[in-house]
Each structure stands twice: as C-alpha cells, then as structure tokens.
C-alpha atoms as a PDB file:
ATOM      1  CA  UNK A   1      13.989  15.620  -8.095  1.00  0.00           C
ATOM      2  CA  UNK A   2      11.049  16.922  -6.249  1.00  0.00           C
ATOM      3  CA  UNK A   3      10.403  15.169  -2.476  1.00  0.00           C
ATOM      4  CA  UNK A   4       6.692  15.260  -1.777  1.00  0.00           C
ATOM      5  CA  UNK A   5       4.703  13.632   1.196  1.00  0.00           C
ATOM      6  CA  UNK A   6       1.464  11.931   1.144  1.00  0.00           C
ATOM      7  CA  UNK A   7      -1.157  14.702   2.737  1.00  0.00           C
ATOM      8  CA  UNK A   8      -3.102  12.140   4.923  1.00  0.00           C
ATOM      9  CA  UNK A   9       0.279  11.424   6.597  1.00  0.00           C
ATOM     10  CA  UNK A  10       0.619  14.724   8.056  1.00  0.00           C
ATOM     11  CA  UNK A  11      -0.363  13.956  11.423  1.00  0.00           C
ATOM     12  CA  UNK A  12       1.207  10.594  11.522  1.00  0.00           C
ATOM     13  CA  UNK A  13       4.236  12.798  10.516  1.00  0.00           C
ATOM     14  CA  UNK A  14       3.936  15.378  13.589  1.00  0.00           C
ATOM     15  CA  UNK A  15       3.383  12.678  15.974  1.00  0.00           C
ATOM     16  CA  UNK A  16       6.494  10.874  15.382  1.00  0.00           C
ATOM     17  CA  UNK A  17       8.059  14.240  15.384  1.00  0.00           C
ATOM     18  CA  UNK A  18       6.773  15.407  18.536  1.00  0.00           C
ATOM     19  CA  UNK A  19       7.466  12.246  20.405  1.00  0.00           C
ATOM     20  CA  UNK A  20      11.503  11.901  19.241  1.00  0.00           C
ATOM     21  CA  UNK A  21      11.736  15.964  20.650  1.00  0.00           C
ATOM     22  CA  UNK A  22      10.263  14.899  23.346  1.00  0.00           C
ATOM     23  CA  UNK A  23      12.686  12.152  23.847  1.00  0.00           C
ATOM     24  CA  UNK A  24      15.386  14.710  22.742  1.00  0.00           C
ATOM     25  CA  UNK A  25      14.955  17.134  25.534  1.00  0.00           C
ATOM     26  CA  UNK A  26      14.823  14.606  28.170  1.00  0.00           C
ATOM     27  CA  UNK A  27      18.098  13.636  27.045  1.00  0.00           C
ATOM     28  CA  UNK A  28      19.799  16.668  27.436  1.00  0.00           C
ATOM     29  CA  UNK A  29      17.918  17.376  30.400  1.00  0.00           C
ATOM     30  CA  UNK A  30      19.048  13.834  32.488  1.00  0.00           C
ATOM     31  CA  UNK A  31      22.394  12.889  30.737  1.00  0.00           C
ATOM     32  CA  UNK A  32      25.271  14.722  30.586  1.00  0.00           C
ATOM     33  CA  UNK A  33      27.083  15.439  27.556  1.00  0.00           C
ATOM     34  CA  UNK A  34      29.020  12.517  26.243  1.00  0.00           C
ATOM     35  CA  UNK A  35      28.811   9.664  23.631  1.00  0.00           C
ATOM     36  CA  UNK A  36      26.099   7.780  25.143  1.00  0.00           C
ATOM     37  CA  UNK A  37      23.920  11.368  24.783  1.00  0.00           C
ATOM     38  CA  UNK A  38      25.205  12.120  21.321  1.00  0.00           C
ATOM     39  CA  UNK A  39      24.149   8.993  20.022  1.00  0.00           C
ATOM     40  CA  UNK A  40      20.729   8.807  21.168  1.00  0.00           C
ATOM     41  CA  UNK A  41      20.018  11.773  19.898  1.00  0.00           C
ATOM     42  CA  UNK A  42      21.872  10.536  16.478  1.00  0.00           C
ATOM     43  CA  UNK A  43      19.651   7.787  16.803  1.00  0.00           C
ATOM     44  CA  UNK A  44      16.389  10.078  17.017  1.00  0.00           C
ATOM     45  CA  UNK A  45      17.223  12.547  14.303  1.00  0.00           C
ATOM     46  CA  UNK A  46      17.583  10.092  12.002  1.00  0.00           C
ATOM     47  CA  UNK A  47      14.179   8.434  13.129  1.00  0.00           C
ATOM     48  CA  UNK A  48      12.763  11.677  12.342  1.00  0.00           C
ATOM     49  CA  UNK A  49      14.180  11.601   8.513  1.00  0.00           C
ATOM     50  CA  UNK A  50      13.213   8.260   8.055  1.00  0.00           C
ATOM     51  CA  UNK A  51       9.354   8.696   9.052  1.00  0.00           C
ATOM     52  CA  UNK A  52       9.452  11.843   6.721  1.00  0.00           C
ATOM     53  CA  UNK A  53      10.541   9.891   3.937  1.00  0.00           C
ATOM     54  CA  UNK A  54       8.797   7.089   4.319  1.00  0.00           C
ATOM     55  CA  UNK A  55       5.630   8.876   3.612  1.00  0.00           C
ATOM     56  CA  UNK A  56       7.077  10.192   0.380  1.00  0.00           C
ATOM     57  CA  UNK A  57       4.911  10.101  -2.890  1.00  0.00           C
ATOM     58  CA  UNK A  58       7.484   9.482  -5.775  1.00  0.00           C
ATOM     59  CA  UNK A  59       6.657  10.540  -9.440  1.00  0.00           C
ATOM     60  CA  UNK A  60       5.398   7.845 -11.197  1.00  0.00           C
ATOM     61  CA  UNK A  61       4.634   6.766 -15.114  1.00  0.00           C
ATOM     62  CA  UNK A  62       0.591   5.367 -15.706  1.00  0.00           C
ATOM     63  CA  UNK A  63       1.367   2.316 -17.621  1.00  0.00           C
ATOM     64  CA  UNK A  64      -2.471   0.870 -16.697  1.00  0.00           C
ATOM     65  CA  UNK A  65      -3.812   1.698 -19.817  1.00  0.00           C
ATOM     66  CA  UNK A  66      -6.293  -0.088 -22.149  1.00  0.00           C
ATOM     67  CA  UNK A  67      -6.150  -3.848 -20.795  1.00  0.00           C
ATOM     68  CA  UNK A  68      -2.647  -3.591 -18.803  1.00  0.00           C
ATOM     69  CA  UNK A  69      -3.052  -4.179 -14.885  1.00  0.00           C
ATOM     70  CA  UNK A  70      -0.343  -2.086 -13.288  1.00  0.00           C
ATOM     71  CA  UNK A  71       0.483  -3.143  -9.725  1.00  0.00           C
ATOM     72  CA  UNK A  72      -1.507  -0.927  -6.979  1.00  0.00           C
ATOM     73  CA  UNK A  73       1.627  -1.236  -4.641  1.00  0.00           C
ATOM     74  CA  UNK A  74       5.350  -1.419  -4.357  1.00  0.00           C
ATOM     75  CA  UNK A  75       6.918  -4.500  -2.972  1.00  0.00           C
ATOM     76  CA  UNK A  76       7.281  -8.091  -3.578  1.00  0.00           C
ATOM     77  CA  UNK A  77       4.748 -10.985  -5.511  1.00  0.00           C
ATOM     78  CA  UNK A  78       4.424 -13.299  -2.662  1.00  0.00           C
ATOM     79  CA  UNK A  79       0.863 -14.884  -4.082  1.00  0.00           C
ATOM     80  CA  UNK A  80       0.412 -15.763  -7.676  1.00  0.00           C
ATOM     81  CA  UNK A  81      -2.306 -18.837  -7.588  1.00  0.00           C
ATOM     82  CA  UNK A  82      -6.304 -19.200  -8.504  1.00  0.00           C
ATOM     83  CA  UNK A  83      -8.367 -18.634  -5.731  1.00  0.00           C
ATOM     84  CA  UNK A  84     -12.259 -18.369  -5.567  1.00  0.00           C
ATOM     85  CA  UNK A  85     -13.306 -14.342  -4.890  1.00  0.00           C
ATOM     86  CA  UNK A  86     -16.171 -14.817  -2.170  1.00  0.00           C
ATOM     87  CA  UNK A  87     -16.844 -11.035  -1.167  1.00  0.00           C
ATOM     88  CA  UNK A  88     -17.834  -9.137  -4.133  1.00  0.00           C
ATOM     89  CA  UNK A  89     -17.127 -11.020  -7.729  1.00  0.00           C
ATOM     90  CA  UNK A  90     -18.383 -14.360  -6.632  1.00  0.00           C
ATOM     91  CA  UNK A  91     -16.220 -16.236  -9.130  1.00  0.00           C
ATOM     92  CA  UNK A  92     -12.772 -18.270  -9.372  1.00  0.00           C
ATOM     93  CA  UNK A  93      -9.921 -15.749  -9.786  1.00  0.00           C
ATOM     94  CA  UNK A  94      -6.236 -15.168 -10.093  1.00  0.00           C
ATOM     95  CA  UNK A  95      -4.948 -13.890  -7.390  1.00  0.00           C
ATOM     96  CA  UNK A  96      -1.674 -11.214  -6.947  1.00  0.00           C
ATOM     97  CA  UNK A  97      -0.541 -10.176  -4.026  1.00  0.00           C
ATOM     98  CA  UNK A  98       2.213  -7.780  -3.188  1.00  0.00           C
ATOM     99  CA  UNK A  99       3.977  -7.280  -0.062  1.00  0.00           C
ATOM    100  CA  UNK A 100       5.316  -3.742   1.054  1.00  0.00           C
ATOM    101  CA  UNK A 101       8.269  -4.089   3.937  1.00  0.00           C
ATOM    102  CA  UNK A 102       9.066  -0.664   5.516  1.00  0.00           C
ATOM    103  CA  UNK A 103      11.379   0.640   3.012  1.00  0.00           C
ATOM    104  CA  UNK A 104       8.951   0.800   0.110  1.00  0.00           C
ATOM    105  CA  UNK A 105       6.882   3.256  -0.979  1.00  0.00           C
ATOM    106  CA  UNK A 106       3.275   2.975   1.048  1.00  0.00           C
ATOM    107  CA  UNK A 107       1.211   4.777  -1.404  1.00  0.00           C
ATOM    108  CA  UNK A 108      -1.236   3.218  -3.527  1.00  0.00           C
ATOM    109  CA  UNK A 109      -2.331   3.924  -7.613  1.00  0.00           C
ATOM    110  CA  UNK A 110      -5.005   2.946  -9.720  1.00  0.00           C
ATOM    111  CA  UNK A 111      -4.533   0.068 -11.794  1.00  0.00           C
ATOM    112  CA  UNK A 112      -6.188   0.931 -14.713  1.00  0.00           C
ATOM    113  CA  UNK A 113      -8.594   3.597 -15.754  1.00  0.00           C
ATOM    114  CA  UNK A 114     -12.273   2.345 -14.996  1.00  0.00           C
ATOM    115  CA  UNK A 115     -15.164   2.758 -12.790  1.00  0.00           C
ATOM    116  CA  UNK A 116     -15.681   2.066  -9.052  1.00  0.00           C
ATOM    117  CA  UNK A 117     -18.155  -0.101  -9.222  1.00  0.00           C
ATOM    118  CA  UNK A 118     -17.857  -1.549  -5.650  1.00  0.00           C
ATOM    119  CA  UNK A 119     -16.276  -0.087  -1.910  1.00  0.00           C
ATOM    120  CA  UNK A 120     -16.634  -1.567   1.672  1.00  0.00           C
ATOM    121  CA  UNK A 121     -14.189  -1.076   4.269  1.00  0.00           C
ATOM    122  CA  UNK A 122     -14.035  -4.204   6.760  1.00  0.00           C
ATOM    123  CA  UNK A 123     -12.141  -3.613  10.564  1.00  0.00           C
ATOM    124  CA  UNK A 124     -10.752  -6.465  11.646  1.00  0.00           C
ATOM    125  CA  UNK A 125      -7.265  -8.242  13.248  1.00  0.00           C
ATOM    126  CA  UNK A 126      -4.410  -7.209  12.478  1.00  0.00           C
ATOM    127  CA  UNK A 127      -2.320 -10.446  11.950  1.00  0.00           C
ATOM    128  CA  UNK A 128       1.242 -10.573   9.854  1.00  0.00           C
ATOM    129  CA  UNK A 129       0.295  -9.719   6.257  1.00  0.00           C
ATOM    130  CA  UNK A 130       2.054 -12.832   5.163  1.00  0.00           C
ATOM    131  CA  UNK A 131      -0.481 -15.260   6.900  1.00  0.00           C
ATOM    132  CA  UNK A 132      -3.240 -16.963   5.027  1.00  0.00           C
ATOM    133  CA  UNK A 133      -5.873 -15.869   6.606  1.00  0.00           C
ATOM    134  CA  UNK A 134      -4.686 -12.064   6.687  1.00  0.00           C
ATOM    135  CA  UNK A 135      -6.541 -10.569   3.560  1.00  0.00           C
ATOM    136  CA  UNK A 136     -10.035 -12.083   5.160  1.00  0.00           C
ATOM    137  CA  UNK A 137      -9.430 -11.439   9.193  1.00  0.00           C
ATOM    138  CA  UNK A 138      -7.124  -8.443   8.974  1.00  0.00           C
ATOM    139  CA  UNK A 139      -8.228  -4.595   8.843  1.00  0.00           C
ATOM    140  CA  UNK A 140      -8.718  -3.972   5.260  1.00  0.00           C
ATOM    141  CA  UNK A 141     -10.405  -2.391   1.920  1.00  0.00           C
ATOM    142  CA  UNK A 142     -12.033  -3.976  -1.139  1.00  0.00           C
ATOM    143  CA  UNK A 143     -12.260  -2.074  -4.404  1.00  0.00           C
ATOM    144  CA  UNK A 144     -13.767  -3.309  -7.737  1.00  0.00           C
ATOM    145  CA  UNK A 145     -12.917  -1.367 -10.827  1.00  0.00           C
ATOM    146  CA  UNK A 146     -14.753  -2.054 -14.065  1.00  0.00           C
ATOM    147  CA  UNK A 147     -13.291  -0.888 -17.655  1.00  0.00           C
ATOM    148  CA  UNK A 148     -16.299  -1.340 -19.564  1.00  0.00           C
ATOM    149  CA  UNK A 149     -15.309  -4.840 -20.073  1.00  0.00           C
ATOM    150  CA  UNK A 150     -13.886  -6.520 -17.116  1.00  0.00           C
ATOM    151  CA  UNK A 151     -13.815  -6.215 -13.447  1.00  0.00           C
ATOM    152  CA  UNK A 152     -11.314  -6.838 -11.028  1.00  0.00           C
ATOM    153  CA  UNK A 153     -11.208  -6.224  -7.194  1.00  0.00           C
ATOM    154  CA  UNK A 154      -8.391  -5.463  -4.961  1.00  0.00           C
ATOM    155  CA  UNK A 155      -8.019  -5.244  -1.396  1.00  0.00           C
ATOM    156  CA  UNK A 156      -5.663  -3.065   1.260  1.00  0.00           C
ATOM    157  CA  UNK A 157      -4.690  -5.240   4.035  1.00  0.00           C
ATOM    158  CA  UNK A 158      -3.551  -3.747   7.324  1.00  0.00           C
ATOM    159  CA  UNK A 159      -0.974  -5.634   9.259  1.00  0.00           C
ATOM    160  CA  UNK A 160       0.744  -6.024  12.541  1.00  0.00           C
ATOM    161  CA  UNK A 161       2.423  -2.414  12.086  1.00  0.00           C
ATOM    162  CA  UNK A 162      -0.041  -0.769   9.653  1.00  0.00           C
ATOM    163  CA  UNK A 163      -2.829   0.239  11.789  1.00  0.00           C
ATOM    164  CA  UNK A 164      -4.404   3.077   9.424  1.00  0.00           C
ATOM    165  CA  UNK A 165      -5.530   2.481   5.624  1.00  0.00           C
ATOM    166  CA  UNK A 166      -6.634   5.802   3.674  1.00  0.00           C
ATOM    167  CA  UNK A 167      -8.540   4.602   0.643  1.00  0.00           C
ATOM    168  CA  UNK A 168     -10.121   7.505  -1.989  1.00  0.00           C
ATOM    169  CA  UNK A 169     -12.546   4.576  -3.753  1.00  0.00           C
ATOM    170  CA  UNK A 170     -16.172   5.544  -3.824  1.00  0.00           C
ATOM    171  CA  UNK A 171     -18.587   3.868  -5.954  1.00  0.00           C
ATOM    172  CA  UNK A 172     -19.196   5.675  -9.119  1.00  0.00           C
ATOM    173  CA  UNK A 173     -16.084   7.518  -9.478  1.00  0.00           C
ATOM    174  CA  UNK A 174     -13.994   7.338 -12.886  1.00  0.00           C
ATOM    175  CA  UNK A 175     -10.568   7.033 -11.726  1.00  0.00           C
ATOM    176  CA  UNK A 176      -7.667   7.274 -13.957  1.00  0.00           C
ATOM    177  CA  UNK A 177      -4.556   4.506 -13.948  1.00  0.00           C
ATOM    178  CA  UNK A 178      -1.566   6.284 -12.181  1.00  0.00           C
ATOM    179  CA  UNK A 179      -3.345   8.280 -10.264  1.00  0.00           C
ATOM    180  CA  UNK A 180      -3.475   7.814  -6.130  1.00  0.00           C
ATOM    181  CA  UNK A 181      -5.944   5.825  -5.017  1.00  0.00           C
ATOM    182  CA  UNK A 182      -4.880   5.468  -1.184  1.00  0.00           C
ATOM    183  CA  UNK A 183      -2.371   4.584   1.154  1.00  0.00           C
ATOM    184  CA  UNK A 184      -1.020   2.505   3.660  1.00  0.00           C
ATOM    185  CA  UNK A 185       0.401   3.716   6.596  1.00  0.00           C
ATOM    186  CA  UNK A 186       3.239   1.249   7.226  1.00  0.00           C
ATOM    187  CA  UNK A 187       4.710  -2.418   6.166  1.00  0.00           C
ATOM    188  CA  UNK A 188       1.395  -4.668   4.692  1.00  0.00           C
ATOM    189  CA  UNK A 189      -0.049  -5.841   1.664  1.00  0.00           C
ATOM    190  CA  UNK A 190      -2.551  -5.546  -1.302  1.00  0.00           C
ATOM    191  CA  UNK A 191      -3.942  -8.462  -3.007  1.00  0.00           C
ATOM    192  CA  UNK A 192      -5.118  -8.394  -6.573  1.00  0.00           C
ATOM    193  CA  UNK A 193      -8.099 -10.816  -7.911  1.00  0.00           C
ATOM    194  CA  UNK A 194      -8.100 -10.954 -11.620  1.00  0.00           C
ATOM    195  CA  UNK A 195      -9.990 -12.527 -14.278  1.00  0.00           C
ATOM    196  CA  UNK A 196      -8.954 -16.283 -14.989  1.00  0.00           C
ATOM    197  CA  UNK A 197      -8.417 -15.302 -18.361  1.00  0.00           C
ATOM    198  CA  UNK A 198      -5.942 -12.692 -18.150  1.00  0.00           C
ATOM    199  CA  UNK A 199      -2.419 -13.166 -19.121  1.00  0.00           C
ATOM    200  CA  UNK A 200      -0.245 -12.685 -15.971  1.00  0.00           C
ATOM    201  CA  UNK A 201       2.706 -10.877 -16.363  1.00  0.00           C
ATOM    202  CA  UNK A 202       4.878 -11.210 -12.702  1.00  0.00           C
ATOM    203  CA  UNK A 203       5.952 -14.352 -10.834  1.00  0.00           C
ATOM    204  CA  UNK A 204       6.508 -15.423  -7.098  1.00  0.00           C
ATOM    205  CA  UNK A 205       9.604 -12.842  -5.737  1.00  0.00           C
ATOM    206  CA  UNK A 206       9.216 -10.194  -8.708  1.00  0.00           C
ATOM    207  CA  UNK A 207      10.095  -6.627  -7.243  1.00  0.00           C
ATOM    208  CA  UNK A 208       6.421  -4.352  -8.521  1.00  0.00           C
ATOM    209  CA  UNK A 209       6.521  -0.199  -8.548  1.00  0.00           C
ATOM    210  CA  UNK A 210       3.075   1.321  -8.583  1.00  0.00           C
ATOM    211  CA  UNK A 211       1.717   2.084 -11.266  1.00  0.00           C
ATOM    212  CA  UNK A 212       4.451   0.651 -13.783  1.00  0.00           C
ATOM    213  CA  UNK A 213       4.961  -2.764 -13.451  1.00  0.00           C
ATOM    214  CA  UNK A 214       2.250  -4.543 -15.447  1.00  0.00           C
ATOM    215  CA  UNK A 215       0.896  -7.453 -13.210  1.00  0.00           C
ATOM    216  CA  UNK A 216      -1.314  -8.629 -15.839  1.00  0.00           C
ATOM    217  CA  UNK A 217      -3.051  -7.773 -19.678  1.00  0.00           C
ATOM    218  CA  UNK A 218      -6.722  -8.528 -19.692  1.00  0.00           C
ATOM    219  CA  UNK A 219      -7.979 -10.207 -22.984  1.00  0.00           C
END
C-alpha cells in the first residue's frame, strides 16, 4: 500500500520535525542517560511519526458521480437539519456537517463533478468546530459547485487547532468528484448545504470517508 503526504503539508511537516530534534538534542545534552531520557525521546520520535502520517493522502474510490454527493471529509455527521444558506445560495437548505478529530484523514475531495461557480475565503475566530456559531465566525472557505443542474455550497471551517486551510477552488474550474480539492491542517470541520430536495443518505453519528460515502442523491 503506497504512503503518500499531502504536498502543502511539507513545511508544516519540517517544522514539527525540526522542533522535536531540537528537543532531542537538548535532552541528551542536559540529562543523563536513564529512563526518564529514554522516554522523552520515545515520546518525541513517535510525535514525529504521527505528524508524518497524519498528513497522509490515502487512495480513495470517486463515488460522486451523476447526482450522488460524496462527503468532502472524513469524520463524523454531527449536523443533519434545514438551515437557511445566507452567504452565497440565498435559500433554505439541508445542512451536513462532518467533524474530523485528529486521527482522521485531513484532506479534502470533490463531491461531485461540476463547476466552481463561487470561492471566497473569510478569516475569522477560531472557536471549537462544534459550536454554533463556528461555520459563520471561525476561519473558513465557501465553495459552490454546480452540475449543470443543481448547486450546492460547502464550507472549510478552521478550529481551535486548525489554524491553516489550503483550498484549490477557483471559480470556473471543472473539477472532477474524487479528486483533491483542499485540506485542513488539523482537527475541524466541513459543512455541506444541499438542496431541500435531495434525498439524504447519512444520519447524526455516521462515520463519512472522502469521497465514498454518499451524503446525499440529488433529484
């Protein structure tokens, strides 16, 4: 099985690296050798694996074809309810949103194949991604994607821990379902506003994988 990391997450990668080293030879440089030294250094080793693999980019099946809505995240439903999209559609809307903890995988895919037909990135707070108000005050990035047909929007929220969102949407672009569409850098969430129409396919707690868990079929 191939292990592949996410190219914008090189530096983030190096950085972490550079600091545990760091940490490292201070270590052997004030403590003498013994348990206490041994497992801090344990301790930052493995720190160093984990960032590695936590910017991993995992093979993936497209299954947003035609009118399926794949999920642009992996993580947990924690918002299935009708809202009313202020920003860009203007309309009443079913909202899905998907929570990613720090063992998921922090890259993001298309939904479904389509047409950017809107992009704004908004700074803001950077509040827990579980609180109301996080998808309108926190650091984040709308999207609208049109199939010819319908139009949905989704949004990258930044949270308390993920302080950098790398989006690839720019208005115009044909994007294919599957395909990466941005990433995350650390624990937060993406929130999904679909037609009311559409036949919604996950429930409150369902586990989503990018790109092939279908969160909804549009009519």
């Amino acid at each position: 099985m191939r292990f592949v990391i996410q190219k914008d997450c090189y530096g983030t990668i190096l950085k972490a690296w550079l600091v545990a080293i760091s940490c490292i030879a201070l270590l052997l440089w004030l403590l003498d050798p013994g348990i206490i030294r041994t497992v801090l250094i344990v301790l930052l080793v493995v720190f160093m694996g984990f960032v590695t693999w936590f910017h991993r980019v995992p093979e993936r099946k497209a299954l947003g074809t035609g009118n399926l809505v794949t999920s642009v995240a992996d993580g947990k439903v924690v918002v299935v309810e009708k809202v009313f999209e202020k920003e860009y559609l203007k309309k009443e809307c079913i909202q899905v949103s998907v929570y990613m903890n720090f063992f998921d995988v922090h890259v993001n895919y298309w939904p479904i194949d389509g047409k950017v037909t809107y992009y704004k990135y908004h700074p803001g707070k950077y509040l827990l991604a579980f609180h109301p108000k996080a998808s309108e005050l926190n650091e984040h990035s709308s999207t609208a994607l049109s199939n010819g047909k319908d139009e949905i929007l989704f949004k990258q929220i930044a949270g308390t821990f993920a302080r950098r969102i790398v989006c690839y949407s720019k208005e115009g672009n044909e994007v294919k379902a599957g395909d990466q569409c941005g990433v995350i850098k650390f624990g937060s969430r993406i929130d999904m506003y679909l037609p009311l129409d559409a036949d919604i396919k996950v429930k409150l707690g369902d586990l989503t994988v990018a790109s092939e868990t279908v969160i909804a079929e549009l009519k």
